[in-house]
C-alpha atoms as a PDB file:
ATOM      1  CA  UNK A   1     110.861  94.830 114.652  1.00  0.00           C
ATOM      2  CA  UNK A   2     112.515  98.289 114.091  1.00  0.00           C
ATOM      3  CA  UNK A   3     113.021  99.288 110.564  1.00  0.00           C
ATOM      4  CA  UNK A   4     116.629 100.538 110.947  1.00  0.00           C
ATOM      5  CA  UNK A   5     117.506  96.872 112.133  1.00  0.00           C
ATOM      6  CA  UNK A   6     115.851  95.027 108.822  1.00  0.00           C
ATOM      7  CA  UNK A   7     116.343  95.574 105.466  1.00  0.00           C
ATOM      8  CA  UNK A   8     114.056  95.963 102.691  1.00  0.00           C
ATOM      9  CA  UNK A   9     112.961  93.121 100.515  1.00  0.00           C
ATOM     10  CA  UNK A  10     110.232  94.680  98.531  1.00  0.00           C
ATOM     11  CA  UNK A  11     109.227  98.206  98.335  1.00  0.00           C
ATOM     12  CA  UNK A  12     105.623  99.572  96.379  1.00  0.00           C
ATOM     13  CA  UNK A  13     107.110  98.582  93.384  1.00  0.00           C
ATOM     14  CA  UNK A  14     108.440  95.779  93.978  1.00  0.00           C
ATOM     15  CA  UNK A  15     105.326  94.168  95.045  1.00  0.00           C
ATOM     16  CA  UNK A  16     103.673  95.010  92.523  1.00  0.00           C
ATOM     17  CA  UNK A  17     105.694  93.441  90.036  1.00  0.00           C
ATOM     18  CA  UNK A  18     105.421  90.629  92.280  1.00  0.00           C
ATOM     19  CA  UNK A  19     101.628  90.396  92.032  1.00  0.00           C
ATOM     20  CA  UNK A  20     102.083  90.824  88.684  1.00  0.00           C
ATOM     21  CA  UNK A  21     104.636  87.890  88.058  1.00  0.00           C
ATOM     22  CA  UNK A  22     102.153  85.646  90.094  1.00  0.00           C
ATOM     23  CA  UNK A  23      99.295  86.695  87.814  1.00  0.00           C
ATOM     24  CA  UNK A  24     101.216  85.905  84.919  1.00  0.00           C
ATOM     25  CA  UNK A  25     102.312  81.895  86.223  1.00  0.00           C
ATOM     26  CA  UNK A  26      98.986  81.402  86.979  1.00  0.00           C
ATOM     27  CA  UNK A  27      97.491  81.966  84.215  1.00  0.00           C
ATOM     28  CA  UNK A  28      99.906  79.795  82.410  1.00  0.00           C
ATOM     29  CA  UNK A  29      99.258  77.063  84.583  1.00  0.00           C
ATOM     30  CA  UNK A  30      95.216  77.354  84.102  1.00  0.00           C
ATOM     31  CA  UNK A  31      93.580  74.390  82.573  1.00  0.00           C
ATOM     32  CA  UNK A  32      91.435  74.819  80.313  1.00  0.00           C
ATOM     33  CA  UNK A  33      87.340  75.586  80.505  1.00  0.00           C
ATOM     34  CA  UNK A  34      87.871  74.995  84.546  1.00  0.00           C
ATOM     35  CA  UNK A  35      86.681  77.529  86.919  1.00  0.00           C
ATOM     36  CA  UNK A  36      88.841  78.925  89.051  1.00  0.00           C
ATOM     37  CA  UNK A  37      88.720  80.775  92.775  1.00  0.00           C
ATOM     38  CA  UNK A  38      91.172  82.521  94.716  1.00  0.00           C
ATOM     39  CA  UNK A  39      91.024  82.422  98.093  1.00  0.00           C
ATOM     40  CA  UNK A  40      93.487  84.708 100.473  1.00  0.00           C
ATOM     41  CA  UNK A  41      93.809  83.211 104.033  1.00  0.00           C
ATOM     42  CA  UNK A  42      92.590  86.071 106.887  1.00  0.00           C
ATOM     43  CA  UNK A  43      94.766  88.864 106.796  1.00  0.00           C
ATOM     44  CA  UNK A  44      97.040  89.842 104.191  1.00  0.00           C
ATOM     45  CA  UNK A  45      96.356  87.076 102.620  1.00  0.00           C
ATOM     46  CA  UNK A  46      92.995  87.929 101.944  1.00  0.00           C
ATOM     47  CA  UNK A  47      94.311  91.758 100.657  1.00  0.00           C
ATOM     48  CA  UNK A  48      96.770  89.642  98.006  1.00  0.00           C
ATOM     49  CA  UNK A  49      93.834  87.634  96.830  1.00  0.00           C
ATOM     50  CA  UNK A  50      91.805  90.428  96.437  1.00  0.00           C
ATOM     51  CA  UNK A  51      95.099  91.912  93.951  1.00  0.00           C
ATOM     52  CA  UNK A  52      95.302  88.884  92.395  1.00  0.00           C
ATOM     53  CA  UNK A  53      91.794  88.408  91.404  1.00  0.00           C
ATOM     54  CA  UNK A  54      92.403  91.500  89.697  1.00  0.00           C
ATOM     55  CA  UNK A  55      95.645  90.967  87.623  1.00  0.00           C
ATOM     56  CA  UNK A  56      93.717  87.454  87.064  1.00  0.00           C
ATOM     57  CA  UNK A  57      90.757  89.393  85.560  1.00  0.00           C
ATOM     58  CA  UNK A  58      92.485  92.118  83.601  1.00  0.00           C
ATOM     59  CA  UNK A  59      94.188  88.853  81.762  1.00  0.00           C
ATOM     60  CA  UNK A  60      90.769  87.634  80.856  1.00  0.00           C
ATOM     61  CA  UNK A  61      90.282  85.224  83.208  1.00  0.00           C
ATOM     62  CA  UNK A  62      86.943  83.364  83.573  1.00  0.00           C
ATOM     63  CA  UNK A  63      84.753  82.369  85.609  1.00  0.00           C
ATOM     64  CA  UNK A  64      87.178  84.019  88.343  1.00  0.00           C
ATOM     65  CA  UNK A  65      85.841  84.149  92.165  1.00  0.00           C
ATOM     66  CA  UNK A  66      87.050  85.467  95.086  1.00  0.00           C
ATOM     67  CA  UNK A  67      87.137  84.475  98.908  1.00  0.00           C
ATOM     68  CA  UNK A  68      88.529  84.533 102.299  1.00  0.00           C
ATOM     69  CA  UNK A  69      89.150  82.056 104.349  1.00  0.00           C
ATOM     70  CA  UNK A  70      89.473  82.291 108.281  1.00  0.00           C
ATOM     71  CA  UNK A  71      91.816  78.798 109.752  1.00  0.00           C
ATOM     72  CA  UNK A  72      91.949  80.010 113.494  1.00  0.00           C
ATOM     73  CA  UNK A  73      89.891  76.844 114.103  1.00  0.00           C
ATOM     74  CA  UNK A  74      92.049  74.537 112.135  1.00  0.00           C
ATOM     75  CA  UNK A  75      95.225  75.855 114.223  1.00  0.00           C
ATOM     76  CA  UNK A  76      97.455  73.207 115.714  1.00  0.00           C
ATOM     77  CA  UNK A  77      97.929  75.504 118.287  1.00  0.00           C
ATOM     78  CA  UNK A  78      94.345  76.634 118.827  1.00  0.00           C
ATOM     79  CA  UNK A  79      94.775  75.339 123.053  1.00  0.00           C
ATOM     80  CA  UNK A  80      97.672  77.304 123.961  1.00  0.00           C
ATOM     81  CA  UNK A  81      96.085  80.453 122.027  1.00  0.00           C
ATOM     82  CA  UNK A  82      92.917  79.976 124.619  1.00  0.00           C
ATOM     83  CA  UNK A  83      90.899  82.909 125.090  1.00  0.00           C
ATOM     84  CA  UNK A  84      93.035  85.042 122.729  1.00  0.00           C
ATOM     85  CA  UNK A  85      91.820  83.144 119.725  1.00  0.00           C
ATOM     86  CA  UNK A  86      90.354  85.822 117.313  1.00  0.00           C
ATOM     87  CA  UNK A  87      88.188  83.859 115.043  1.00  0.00           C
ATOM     88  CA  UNK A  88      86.616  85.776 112.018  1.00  0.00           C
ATOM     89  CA  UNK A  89      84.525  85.004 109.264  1.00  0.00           C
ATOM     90  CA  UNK A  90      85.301  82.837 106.479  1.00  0.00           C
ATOM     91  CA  UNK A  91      83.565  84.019 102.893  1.00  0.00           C
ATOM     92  CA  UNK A  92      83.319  81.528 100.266  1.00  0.00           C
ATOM     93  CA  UNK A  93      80.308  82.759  98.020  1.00  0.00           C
ATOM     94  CA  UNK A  94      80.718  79.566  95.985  1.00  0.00           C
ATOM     95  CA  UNK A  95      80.714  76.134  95.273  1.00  0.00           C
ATOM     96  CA  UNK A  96      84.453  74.863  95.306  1.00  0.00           C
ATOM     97  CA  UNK A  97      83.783  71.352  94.157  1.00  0.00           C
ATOM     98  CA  UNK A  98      85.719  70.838  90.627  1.00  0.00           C
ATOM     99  CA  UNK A  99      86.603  74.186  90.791  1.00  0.00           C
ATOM    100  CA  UNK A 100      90.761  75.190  89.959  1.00  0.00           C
ATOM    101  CA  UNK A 101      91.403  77.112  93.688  1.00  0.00           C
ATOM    102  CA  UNK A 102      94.513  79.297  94.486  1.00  0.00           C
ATOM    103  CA  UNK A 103      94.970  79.604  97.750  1.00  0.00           C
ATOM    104  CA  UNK A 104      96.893  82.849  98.562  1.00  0.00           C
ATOM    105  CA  UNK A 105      99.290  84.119 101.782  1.00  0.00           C
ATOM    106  CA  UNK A 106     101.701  86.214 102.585  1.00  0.00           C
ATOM    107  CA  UNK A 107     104.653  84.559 103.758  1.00  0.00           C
ATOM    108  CA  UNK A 108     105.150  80.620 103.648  1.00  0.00           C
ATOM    109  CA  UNK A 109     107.670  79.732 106.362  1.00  0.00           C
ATOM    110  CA  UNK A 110     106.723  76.825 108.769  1.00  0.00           C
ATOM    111  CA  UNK A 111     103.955  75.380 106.635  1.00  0.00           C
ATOM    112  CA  UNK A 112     101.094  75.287 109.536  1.00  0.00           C
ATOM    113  CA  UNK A 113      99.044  78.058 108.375  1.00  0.00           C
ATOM    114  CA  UNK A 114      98.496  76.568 104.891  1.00  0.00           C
ATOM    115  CA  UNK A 115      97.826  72.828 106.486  1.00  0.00           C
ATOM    116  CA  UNK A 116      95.446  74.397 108.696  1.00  0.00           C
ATOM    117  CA  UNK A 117      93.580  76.625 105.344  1.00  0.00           C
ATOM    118  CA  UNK A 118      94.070  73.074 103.275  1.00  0.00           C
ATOM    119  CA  UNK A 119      92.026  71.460 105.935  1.00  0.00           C
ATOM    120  CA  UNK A 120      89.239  74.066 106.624  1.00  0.00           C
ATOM    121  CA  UNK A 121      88.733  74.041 102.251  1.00  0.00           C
ATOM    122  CA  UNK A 122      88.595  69.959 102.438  1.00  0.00           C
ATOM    123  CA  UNK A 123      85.720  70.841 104.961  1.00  0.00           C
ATOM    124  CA  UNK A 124      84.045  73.108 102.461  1.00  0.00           C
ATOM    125  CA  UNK A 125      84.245  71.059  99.371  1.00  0.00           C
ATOM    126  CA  UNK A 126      86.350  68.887  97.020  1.00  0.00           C
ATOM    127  CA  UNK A 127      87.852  71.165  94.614  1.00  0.00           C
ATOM    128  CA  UNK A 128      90.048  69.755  91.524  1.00  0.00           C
ATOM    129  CA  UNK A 129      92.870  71.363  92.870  1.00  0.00           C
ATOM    130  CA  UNK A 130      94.238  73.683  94.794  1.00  0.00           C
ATOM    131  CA  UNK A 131      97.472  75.500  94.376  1.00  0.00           C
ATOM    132  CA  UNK A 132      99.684  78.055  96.538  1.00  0.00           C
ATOM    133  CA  UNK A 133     100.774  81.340  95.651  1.00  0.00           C
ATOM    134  CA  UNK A 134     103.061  83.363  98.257  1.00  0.00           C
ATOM    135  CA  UNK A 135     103.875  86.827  98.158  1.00  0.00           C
ATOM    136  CA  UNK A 136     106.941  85.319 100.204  1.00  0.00           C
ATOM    137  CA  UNK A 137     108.762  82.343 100.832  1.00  0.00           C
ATOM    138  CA  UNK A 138     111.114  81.647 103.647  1.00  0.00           C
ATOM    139  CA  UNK A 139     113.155  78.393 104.384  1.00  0.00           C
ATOM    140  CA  UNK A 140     112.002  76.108 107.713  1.00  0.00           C
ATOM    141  CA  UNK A 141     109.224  74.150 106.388  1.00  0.00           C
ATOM    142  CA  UNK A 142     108.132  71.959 109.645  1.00  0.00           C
ATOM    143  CA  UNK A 143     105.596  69.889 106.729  1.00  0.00           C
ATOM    144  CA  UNK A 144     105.722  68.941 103.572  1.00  0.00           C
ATOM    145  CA  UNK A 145     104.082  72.333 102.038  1.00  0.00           C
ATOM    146  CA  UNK A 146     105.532  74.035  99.171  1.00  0.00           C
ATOM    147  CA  UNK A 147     104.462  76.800  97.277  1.00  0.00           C
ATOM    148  CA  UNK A 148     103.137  77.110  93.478  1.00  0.00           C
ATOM    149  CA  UNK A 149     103.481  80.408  92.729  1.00  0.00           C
ATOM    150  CA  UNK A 150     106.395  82.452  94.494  1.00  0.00           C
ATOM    151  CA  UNK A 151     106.634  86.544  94.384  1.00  0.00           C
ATOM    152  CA  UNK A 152     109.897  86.135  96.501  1.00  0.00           C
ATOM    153  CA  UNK A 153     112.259  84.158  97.967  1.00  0.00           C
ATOM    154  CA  UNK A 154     114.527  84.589 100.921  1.00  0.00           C
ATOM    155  CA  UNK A 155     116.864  82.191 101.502  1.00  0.00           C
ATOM    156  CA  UNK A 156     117.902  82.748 105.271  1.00  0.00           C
ATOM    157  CA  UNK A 157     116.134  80.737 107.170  1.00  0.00           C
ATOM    158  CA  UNK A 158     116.759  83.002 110.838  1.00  0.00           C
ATOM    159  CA  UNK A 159     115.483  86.031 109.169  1.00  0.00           C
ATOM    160  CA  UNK A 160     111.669  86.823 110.062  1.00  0.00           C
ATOM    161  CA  UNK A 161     109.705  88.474 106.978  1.00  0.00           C
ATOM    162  CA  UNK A 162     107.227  91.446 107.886  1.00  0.00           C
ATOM    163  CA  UNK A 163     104.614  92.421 105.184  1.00  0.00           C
ATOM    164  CA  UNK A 164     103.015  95.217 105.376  1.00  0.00           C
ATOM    165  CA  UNK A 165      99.711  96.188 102.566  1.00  0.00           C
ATOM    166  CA  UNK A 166      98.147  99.670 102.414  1.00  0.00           C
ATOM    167  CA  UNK A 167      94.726  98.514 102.614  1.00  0.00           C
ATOM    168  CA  UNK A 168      96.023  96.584 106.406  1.00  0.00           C
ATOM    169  CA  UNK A 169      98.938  98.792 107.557  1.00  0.00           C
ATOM    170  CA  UNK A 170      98.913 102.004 106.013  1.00  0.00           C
ATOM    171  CA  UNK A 171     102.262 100.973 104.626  1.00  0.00           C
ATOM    172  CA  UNK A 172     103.049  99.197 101.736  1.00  0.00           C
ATOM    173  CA  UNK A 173     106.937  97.009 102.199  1.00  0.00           C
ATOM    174  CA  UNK A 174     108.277  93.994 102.532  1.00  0.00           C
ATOM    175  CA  UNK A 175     111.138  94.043 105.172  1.00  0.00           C
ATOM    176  CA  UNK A 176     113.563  90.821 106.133  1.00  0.00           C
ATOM    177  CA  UNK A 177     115.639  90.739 109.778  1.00  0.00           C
END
């Protein structure tokens, strides 16, 4: 995608305040005396989480851990990826059973990615529950997935959404088209 052909959705700033807005809903939503982790699904999902577990501590909240989770295995379309299939590691320092869990990504669109992290967390534990956050969310849902926590919303559904996070890409903007 060539920047002069999409437009900008969220700049430095922007995302920021976006993170920020997150932080704030979840800690509303928080029940009480629970333990929570946040988990960011490998790749910028894992560099939000990391954010968020921040904002989440600077409001006070605890006991607050952080993971990453890897779902190349849980893919639905782990066969036609063959050989090409990158699989990293998943680190989960910590018990997710009764535990509160926020699951963080980038950009919900089709809904895969998040059935495929949903399922590789089932296989880790049974945590109280688990809720989305999205820096992004973009219409075409192919499953019944929908987000908790939403920095964004775009509402055309044709329009791919590129992210791109200093600590991944040097850059920090999110750009739609």
């Amino acid at each position: 995608m060539t920047k002069s052909r999409s437009k900008m959705l969220l700049d430095a700033k922007g995302i920021r305040a976006a993170m920020n807005r997150l932080a704030d809903e979840i800690v509303a939503a928080l029940p009480e005396n629970v333990p929570v982790g946040v988990i960011g699904i490998r790749r910028r999902g894992e560099v939000l989480a990391k954010r968020l577990v921040n904002e989440l501590a600077r409001r006070g909240v605890t006991p607050l851990e952080a993971g990453t989770l890897d779902i190349t295995l849980y893919r639905d379309d782990l066969a036609e990826l063959g050989p090409q299939a990158v699989v990293r590691q998943t680190e989960i320092g910590f018990d997710l059973t009764g535990r509160y869990v926020v699951l963080v990504d980038d950009v919900l669109y089709t809904g895969r990615s998040v059935r495929a992290a949903l399922s590789a967390l089932n296989d880790l534990g049974r945590p109280r529950a688990i809720r989305l956050a999205v820096l992004v969310e973009r219409p075409g849902r192919e499953l019944p997935i929908q987000a908790d926590f939403v920095g964004e919303h775009v509402t055309q559904a044709d329009l791919p959404v590129t992210v791109l996070l200093t600590e991944s890409d040097q850059e920090e903007e999110v750009r739609v088209g």
